[in-house]
Protein backbone atom coordinates (compact mmCIF):
# COMPACT_ATOMS: atom_id res chain seq x y z
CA UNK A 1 11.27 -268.41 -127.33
CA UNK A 2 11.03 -271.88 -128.12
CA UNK A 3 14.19 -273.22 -130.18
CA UNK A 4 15.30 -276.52 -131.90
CA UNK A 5 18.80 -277.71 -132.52
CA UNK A 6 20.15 -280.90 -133.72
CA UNK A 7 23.05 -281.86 -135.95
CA UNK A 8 23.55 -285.64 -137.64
CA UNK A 9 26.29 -286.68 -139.46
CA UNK A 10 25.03 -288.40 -142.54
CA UNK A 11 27.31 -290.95 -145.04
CA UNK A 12 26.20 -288.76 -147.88
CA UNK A 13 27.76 -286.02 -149.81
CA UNK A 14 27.42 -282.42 -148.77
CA UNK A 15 25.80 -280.99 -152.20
CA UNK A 16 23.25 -283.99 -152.48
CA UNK A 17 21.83 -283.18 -148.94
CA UNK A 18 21.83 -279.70 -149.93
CA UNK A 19 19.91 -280.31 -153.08
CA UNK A 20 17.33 -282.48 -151.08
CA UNK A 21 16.60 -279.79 -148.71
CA UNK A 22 16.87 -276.91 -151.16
CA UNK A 23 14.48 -278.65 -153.17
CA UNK A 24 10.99 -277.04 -151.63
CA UNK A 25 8.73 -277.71 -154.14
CA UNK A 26 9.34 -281.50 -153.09
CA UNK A 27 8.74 -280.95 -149.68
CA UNK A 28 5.14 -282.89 -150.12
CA UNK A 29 6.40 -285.96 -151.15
CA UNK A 30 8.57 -286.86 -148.28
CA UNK A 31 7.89 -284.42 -145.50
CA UNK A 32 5.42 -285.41 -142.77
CA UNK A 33 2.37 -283.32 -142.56
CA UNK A 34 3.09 -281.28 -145.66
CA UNK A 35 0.33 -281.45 -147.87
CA UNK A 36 1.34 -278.60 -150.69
CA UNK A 37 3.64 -275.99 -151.35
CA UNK A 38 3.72 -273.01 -153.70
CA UNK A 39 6.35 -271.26 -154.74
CA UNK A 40 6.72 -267.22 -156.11
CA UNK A 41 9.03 -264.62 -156.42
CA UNK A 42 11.76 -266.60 -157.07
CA UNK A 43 15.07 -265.09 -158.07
CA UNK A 44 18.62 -266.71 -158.74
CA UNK A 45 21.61 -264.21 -157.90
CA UNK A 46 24.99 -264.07 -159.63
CA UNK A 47 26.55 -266.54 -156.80
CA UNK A 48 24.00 -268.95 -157.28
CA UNK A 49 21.75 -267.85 -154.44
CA UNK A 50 18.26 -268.12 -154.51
CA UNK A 51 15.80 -266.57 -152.83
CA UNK A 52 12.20 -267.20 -152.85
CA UNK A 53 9.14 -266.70 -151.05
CA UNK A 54 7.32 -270.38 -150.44
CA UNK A 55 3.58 -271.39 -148.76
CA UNK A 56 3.78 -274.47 -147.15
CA UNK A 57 0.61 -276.10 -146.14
CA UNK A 58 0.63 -278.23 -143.69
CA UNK A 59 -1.75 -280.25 -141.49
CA UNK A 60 -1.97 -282.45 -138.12
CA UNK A 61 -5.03 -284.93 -138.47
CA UNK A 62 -4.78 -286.16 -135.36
CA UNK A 63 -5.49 -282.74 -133.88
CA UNK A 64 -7.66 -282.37 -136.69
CA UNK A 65 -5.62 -278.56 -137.27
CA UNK A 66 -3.96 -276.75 -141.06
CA UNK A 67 -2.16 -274.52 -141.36
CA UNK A 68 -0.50 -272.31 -143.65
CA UNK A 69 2.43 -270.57 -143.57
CA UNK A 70 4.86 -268.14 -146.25
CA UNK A 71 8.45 -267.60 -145.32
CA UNK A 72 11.14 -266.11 -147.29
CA UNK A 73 13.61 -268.59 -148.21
CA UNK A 74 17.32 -268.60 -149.17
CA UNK A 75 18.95 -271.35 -150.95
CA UNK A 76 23.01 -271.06 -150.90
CA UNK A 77 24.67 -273.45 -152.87
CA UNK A 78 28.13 -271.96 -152.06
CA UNK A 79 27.68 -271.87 -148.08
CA UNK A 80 25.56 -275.12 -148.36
CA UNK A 81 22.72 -273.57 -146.53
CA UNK A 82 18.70 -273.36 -146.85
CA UNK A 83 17.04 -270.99 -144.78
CA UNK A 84 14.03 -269.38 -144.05
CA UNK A 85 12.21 -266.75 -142.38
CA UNK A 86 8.73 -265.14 -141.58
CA UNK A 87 6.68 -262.62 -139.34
CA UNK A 88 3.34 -263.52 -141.34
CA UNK A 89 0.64 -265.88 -139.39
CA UNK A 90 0.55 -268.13 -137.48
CA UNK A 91 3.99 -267.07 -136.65
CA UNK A 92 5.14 -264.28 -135.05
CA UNK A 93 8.46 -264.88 -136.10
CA UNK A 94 10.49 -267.94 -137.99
CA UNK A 95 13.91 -268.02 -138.46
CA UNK A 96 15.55 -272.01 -139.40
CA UNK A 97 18.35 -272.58 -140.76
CA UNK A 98 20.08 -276.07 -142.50
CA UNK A 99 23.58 -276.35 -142.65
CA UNK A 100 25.64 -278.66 -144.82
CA UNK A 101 29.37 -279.47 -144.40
CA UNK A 102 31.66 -281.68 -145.90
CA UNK A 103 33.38 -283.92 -142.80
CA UNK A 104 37.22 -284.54 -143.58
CA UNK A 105 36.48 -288.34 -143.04
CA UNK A 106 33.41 -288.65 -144.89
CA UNK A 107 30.10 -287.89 -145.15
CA UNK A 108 28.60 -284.77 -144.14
CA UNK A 109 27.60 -283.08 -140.96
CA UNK A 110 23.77 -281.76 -141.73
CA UNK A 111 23.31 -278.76 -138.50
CA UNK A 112 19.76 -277.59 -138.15
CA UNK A 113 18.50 -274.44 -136.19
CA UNK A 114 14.79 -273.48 -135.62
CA UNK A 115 13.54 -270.90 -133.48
CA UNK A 116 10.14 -269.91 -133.79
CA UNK A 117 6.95 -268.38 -132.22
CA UNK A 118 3.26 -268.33 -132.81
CA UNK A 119 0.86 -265.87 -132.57
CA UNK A 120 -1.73 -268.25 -130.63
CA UNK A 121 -1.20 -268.84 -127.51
CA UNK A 122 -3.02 -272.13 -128.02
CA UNK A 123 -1.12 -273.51 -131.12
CA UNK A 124 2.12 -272.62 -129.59
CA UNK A 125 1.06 -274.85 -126.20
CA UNK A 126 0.12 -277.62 -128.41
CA UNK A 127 3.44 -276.91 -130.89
CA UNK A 128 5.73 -277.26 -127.81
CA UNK A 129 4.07 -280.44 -126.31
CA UNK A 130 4.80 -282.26 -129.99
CA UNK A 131 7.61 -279.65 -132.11
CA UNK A 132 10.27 -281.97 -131.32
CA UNK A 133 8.95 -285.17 -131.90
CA UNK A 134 7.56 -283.41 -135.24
CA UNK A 135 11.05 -282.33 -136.11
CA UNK A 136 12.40 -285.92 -135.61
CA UNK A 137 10.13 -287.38 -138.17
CA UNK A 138 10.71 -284.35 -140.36
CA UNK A 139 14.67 -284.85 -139.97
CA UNK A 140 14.26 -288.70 -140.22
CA UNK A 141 12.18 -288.44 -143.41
CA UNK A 142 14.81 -285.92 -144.83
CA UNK A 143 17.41 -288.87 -143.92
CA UNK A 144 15.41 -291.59 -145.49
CA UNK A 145 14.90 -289.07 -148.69
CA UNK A 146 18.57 -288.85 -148.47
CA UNK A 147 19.14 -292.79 -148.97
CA UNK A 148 16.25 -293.95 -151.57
CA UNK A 149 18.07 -291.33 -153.41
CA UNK A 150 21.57 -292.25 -152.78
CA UNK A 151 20.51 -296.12 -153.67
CA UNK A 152 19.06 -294.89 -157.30
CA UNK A 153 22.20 -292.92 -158.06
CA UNK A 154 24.32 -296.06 -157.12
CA UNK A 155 21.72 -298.25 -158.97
CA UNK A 156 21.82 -296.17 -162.02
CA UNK A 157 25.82 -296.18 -162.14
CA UNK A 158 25.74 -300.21 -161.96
C-alpha cells in the first residue's frame, strides 16, 4: 500500500492555505500535470462543509500517459481540512487528506496524507518510481500559490 506523508510549516495563515487547497476548480492553474477539472454534486452543509464529487484530469507528457480520475471530496472549513476519496479507476482506492493548523508562533503547519493504489499493475510501478517527486512539485506549487497570493493581498492593502 503505497503511502505519502509530509508536513511544512508555512508563514501563512491557516484559513488562506485552506482556501487555496479547498479551491478545486483552480487546481489547473497551479497544479503540475493537471490539465482540467469538473466539478458536480456539490452540496454545502449547515457547518459549512462541503462535499463534492470532482474529475481531475491529469497527464504526464513525458511518459506520454492521462488519466482521469473522480473522488469524493470534503471541504471543512471548521477542522481546516480537504479531503478526498475514491474506489473508481485507475484507483483501487484513494484516500488524502490536507490538514491546516494554526502554529501558536505563527504561521501554519499544512500536514498531508496520501495513500493510494492503482488498479494497473503497470501504472502503479511507474507511480511509485516518480509519486514522490510528483508530490513535491505538487506541494511546492501549492506553496508558491500560497505566496503570489499572499504578495497581492499585501499589495492590495498598501
Amino acid at each position: 500500500m503505497p503511502q505519502f506523508r509530509t508536513g511544512r510549516m508555512l508563514p501563512y495563515d491557516a484559513v488562506e492555505l485552506y482556501a487555496i487547497a479547498a479551491d478545486v476548480q483552480f487546481y489547473p492553474a497551479f497544479v503540475p500535470l493537471c490539465r482540467s477539472v469538473r466539478i458536480w454534486n456539490a452540496s454545502t452543509g449547515e457547518d459549512g462543509t462541503t462535499v463534492f464529487t470532482a474529475r481531475l484530469d491529469i497527464a504526464y507528457p513525458k511518459l506520454a500517459l492521462s488519466e482521469s480520475f473522480e473522488s469524493e471530496v470534503t471541504c471543512d472549513p471548521n477542522r481546516l481540512s480537504v479531503k478526498s476519496y475514491s474506489l473508481k479507476p485507475p484507483f483501487r482506492y484513494l484516500d488524502s487528506s490536507w490538514q491546516f493548523a494554526p502554529h501558536r508562533g505563527g504561521g501554519t503547519k499544512v500536514n498531508i496524507a496520501i495513500d493510494y493504489e492503482l488498479r494497473s499493475r503497470m501504472l502503479q510501478l511507474l507511480m511509485n518510481a516518480s509519486f514522490d517527486l510528483v508530490m513535491n512539485r505538487v506541494i511546492a506549487a501549492f506553496e508558491g500559490r500560497a505566496a503570489e497570493l499572499h504578495r497581492k493581498a499585501a499589495g492590495s492593502r498598501q
